[in-house]
Protein backbone atom coordinates (compact mmCIF):
# COMPACT_ATOMS: atom_id res chain seq x y z
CA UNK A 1 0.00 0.00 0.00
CA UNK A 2 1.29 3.35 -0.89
CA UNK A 3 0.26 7.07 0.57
CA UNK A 4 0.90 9.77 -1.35
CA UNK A 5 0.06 13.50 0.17
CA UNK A 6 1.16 15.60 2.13
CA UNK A 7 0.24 15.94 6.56
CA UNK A 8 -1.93 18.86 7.34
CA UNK A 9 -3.20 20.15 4.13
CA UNK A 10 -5.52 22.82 3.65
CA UNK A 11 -8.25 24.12 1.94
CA UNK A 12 -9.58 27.17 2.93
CA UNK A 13 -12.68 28.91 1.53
CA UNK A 14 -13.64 32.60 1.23
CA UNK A 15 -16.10 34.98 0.05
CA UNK A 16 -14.86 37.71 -2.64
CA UNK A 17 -16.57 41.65 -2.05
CA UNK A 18 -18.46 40.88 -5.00
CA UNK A 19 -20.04 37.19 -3.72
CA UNK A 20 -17.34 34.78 -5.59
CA UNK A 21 -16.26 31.51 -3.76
CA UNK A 22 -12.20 32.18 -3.59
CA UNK A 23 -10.69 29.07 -2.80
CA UNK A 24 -6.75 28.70 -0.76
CA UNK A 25 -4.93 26.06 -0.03
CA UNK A 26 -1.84 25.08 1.47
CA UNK A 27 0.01 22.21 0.64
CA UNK A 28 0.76 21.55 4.37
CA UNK A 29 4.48 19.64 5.09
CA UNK A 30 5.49 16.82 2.86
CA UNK A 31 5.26 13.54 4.51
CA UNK A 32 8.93 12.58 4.68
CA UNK A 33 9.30 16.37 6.84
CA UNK A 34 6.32 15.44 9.12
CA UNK A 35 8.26 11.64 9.42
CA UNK A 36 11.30 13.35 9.91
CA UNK A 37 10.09 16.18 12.34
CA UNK A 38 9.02 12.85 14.63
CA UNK A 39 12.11 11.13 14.79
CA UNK A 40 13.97 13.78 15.69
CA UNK A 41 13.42 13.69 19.36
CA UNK A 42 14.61 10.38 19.43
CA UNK A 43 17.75 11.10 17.25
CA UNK A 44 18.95 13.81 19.50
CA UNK A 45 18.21 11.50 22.66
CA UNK A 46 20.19 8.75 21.18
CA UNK A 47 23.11 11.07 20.73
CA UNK A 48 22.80 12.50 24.42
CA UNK A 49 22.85 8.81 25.62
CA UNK A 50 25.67 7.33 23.84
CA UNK A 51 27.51 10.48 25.24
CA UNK A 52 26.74 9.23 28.94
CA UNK A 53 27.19 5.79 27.87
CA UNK A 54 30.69 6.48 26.62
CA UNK A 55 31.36 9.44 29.32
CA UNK A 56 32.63 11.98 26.50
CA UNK A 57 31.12 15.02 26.82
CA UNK A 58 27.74 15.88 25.10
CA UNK A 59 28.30 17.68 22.17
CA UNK A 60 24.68 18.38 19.83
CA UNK A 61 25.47 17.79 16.38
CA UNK A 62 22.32 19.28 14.73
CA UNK A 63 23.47 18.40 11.06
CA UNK A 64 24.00 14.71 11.75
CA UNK A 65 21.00 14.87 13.72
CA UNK A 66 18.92 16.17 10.58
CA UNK A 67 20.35 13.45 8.35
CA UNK A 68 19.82 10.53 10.34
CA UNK A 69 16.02 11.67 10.97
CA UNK A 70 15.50 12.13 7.54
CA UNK A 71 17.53 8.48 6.97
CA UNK A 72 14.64 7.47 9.28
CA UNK A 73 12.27 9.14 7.49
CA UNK A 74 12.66 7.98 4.11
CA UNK A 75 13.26 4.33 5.59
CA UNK A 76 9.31 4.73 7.11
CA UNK A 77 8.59 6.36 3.36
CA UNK A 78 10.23 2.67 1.91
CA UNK A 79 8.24 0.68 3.91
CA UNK A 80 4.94 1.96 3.29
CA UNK A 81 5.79 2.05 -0.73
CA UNK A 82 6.66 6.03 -0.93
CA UNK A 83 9.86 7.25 -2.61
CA UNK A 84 11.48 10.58 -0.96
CA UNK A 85 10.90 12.57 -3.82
CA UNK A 86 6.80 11.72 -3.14
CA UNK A 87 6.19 9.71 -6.30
C-alpha cells in the first residue's frame, strides 16, 4: 500500500466583495518532513545517551541529527511504498 500526500493540508474557503467563492490552499508539510520532524526527538536523545554511555562530553550535532532523521524518514517512506521525492 502506498500514501501519497502531504500531513496537514488545507483548503480554505472565502467569500470575494463581490459574492465569488475564492478558494486557498496550502500544501501543508510533505510527509517525509512530518516523518522526519518525529524522529527527531529520538535522534537527538540517542546522541545525548551514547555520550553518557561512553562518558565523552555531550556535544549536539544538529546536522547529523537532521540526516539521520530524515535516513529514518525515508526508511518509514520505503516501507509503506513512498519514494522521498513523493512519487
Amino acid at each position: 500500500m502506498s500514501f501519497h500526500g502531504n500531513a496537514f493540508p488545507e483548503l480554505l474557503l472565502s467569500q470575494s466583495s463581490e459574492g465569488r467563492l475564492l478558494t486557498h490552499s496550502n500544501r501543508g508539510m510533505t510527509l517525509r518532513d512530518y516523518f522526519a520532524a518525529q524522529a527527531l526527538p529520538a535522534v537527538l536523545s540517542a546522541q545525548l545517551e551514547r555520550s553518557r554511555v561512553t562518558g565523552a562530553a555531550y556535544q549536539q550535532d544538529e546536522s547529523k541529527a537532521a540526516k539521520d532523521a530524515y535516513a529514518i524518514a525515508d526508511a518509514m517512506l520505503a516501507e509503506c511504498g513512498v519514494r522521498a521525492d513523493g512519487s
